[in-house]
Protein backbone atom coordinates (compact mmCIF):
# COMPACT_ATOMS: atom_id res chain seq x y z
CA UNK A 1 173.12 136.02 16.16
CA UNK A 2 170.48 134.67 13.98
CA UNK A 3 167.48 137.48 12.85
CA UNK A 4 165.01 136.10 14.78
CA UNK A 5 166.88 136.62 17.94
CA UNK A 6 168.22 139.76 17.64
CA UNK A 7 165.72 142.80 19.18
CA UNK A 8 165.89 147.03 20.10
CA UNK A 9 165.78 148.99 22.62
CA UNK A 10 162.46 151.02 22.79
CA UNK A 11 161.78 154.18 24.51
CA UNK A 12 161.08 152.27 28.03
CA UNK A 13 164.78 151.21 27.78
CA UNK A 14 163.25 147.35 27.29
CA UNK A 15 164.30 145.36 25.12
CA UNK A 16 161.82 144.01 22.04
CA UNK A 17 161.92 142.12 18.92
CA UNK A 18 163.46 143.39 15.79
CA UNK A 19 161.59 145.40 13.71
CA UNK A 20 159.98 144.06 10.50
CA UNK A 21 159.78 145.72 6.93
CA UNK A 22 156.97 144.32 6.17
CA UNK A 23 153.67 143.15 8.37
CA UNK A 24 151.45 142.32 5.57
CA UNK A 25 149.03 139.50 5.70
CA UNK A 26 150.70 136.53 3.68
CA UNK A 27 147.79 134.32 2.19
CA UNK A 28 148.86 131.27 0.27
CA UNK A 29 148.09 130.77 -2.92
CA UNK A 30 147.22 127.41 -4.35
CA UNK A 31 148.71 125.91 -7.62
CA UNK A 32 150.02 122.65 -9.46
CA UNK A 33 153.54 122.77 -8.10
CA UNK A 34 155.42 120.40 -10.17
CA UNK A 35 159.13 118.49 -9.79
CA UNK A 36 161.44 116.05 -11.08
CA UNK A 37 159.35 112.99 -9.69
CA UNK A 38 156.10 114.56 -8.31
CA UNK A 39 153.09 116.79 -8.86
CA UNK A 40 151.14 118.24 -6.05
CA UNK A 41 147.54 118.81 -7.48
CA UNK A 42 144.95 121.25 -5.79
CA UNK A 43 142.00 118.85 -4.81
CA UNK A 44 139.27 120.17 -6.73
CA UNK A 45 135.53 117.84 -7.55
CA UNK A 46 137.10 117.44 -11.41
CA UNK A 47 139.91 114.75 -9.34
CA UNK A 48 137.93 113.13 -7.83
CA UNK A 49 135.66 112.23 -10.80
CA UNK A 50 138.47 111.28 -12.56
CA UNK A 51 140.63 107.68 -12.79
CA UNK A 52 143.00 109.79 -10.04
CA UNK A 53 140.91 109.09 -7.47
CA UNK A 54 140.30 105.38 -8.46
CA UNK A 55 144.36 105.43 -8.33
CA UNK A 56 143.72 106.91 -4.88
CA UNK A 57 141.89 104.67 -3.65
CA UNK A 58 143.62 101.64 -4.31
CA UNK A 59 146.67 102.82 -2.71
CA UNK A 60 144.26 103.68 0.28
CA UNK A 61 142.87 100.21 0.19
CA UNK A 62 145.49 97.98 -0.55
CA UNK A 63 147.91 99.07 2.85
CA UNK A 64 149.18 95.98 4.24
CA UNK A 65 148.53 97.39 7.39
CA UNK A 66 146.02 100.04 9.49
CA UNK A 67 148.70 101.33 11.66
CA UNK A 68 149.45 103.90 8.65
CA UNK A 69 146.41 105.91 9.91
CA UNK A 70 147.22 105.45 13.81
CA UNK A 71 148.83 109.00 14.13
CA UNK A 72 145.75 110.50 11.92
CA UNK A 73 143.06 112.33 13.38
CA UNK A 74 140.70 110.00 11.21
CA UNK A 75 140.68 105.92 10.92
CA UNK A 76 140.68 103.69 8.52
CA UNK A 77 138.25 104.28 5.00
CA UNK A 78 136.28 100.89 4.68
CA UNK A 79 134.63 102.33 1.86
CA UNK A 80 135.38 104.57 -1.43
CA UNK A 81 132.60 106.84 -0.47
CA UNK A 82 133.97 107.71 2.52
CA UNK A 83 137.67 108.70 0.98
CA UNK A 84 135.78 110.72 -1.19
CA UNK A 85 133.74 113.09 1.76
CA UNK A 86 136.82 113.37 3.34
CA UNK A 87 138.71 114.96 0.34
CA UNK A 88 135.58 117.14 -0.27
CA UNK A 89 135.90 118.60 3.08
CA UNK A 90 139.08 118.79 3.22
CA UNK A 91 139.60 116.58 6.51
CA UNK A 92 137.54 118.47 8.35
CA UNK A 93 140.76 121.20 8.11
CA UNK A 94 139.41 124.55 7.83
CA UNK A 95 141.07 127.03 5.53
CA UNK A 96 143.34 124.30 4.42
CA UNK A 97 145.51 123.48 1.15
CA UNK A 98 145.42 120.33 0.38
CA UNK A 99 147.01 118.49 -2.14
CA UNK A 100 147.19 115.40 -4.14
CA UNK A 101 150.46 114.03 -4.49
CA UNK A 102 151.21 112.05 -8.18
CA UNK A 103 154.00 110.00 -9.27
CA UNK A 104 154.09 108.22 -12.86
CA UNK A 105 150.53 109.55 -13.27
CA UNK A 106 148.91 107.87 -10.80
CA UNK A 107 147.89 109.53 -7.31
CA UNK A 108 149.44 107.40 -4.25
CA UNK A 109 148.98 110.30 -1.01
CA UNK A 110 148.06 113.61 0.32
CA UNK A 111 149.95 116.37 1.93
CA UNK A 112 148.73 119.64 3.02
CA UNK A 113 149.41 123.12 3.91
CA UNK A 114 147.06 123.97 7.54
CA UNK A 115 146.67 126.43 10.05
CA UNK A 116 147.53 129.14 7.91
CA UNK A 117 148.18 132.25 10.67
CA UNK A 118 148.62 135.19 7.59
CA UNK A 119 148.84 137.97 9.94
CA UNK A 120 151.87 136.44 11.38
CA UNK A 121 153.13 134.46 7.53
CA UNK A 122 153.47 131.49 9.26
CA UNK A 123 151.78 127.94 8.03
CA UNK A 124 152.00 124.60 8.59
CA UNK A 125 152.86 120.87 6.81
CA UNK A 126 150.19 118.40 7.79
CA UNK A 127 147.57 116.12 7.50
CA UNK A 128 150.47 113.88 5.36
CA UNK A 129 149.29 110.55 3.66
CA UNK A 130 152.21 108.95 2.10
CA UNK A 131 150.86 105.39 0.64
CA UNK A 132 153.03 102.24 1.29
CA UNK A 133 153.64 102.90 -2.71
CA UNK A 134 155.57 106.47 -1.63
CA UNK A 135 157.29 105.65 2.05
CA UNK A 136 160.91 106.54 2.02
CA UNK A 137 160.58 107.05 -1.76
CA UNK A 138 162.02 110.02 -3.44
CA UNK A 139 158.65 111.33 -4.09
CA UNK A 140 158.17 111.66 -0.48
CA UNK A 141 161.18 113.92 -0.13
CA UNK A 142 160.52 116.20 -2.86
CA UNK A 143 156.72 116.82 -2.25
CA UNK A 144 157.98 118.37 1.21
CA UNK A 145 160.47 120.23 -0.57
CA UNK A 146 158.12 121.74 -3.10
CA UNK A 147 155.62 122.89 -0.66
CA UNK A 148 158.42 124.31 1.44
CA UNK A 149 159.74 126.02 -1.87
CA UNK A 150 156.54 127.77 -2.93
CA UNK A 151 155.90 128.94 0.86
CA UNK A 152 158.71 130.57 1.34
CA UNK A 153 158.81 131.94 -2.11
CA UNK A 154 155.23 133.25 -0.89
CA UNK A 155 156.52 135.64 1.75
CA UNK A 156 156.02 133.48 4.61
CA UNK A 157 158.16 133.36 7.55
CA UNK A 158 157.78 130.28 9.11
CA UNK A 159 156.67 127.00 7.98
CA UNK A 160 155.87 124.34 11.34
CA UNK A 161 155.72 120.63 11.51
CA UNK A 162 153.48 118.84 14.38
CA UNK A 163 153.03 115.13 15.46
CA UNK A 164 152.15 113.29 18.50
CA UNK A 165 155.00 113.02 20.51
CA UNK A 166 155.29 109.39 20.23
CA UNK A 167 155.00 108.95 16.03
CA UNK A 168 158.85 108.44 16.27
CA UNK A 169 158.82 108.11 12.18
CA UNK A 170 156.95 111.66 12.18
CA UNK A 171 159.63 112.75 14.53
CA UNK A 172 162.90 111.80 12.60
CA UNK A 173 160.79 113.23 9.04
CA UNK A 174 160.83 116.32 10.60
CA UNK A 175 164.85 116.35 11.74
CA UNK A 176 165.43 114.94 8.24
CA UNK A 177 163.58 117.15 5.74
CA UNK A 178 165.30 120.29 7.74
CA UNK A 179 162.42 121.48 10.82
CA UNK A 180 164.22 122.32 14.06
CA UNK A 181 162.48 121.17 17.37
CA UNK A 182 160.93 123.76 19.82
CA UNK A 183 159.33 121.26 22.20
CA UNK A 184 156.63 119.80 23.81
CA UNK A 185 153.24 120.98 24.39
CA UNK A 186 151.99 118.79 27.06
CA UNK A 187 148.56 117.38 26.99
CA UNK A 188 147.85 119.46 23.41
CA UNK A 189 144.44 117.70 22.96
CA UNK A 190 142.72 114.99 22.87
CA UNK A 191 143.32 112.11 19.81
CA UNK A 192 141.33 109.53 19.32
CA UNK A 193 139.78 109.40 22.93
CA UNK A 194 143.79 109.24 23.96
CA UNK A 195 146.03 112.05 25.33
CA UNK A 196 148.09 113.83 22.92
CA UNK A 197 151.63 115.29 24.01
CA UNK A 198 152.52 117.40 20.65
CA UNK A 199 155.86 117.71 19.24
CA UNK A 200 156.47 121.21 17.29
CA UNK A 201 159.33 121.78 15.02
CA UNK A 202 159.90 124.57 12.57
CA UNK A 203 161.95 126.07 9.79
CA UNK A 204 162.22 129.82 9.48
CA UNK A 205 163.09 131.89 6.04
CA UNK A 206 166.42 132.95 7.52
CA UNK A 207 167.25 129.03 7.02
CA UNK A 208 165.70 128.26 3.86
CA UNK A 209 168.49 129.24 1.45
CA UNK A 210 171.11 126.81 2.78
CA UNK A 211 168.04 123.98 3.67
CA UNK A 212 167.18 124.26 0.21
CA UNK A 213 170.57 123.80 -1.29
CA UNK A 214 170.60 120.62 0.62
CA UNK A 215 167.52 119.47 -1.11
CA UNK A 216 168.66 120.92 -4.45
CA UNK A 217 172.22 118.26 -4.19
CA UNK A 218 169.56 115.34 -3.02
CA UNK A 219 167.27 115.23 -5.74
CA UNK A 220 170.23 115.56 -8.34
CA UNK A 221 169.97 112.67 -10.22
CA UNK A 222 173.89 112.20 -9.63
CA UNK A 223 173.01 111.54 -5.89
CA UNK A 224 171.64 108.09 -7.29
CA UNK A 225 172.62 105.35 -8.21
CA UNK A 226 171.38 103.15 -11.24
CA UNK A 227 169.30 101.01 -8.34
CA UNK A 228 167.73 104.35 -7.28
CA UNK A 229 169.95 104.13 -3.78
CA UNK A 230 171.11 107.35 -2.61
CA UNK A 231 174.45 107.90 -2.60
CA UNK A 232 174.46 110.87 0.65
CA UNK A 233 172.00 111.32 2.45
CA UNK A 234 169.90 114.37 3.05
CA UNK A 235 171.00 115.67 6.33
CA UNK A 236 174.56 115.35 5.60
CA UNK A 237 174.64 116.92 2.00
């Protein structure tokens, strides 16, 4: 029996969930987090003044195709100005972490940490802009992994992962980098002027240790090739 399942008997004779150590509020706290082939970078008004967000922008500009921003909650940017309100404010994601993601010094995405519930130390991986530059890259990989690293090295509990029920690429990320479906939450909201069925996985600090010695024998650079192939893939390390 895993810890989150197992429970006590309280004085009614019912049954309840385990009791915890510790109930503090977890509150994450933002930093560089740096790997082997990435750096997540704080947004802060310095970046964006600076040739990162020229790099940005480019990537953002250059996609060979719009359907990259189809599973957003925002479209297209047709203009630089408007990349740059939307980092200011974060997305329109209150309370959120976000971060820009560089590889060889130049910035090619975002990723960030949202709906932070610190009474309950649980968070959540979203709002994820991997450039056409980044897809399916190592990069990619190890920016989840660091952000999974420094929350659960945080305190917090459970880290979740949401998409529309139909981004079937969202969906498999997910199952790949180590999240555990829960379900469906039928008609979640509304996207875009569409319906929105939303898919909710999660990982839980009970898993971590063994999930991250998975990622650990990935990004070894003898699980590549000179090509930069992998030579096993993550789910079956």
């Amino acid at each position: 029996m895993q810890n989150y399942q197992q429970y006590q008997i309280n004085v009614f004779g019912q049954k309840v969930g385990k009791a915890l150590t510790s109930t503090s509020p977890k509150h994450f706290q933002s930093d560089i987090l740096t790997g082997q082939s990435v750096r997540l970078i704080p947004i802060c008004l310095d970046i964006l003044k600076s040739n990162a967000f020229s790099h940005l922008w480019h990537a953002v500009e250059s996609e060979p195709s719009h359907a990259c921003w189809t599973y957003l909650p925002y479209s297209a940017f047709s203009f630089q100005i408007q990349l740059e309100q939307a980092l200011k404010n974060n997305f329109g994601f209150v309370g959120s972490h976000h971060f820009l993601i560089e590889i060889d010094y130049k910035i090619l995405g975002w990723i960030a940490l949202i709906n932070q519930r610190a009474e309950h130390a649980a968070i959540e991986i979203g709002n994820v802009y991997f450039s056409h530059q980044m897809k399916r890259s190592i990069a990619a990989t190890e920016a989840v992994y660091l952000l999974l690293e420094a929350c659960f090295e945080q305190g917090f509990r459970r880290v979740e992962w949401k998409c529309d029920d139909l981004n079937e690429p969202s969906r498999k990320a997910a199952l790949r980098f180590g999240f555990q479906f829960e379900g469906i939450f039928r008609q979640d909201r509304i996207s875009k002027g569409n319906n929105r069925n939303t898919a909710w996985f999660s990982m839980l600090d009970e898993e971590w240790q063994t999930i991250q010695k998975a990622y650990e024998a990935w990004l070894s650079p003898e699980n590549f090739d000179e090509n930069g192939q992998q030579k096993t893939r993550l789910q079956t390390v």
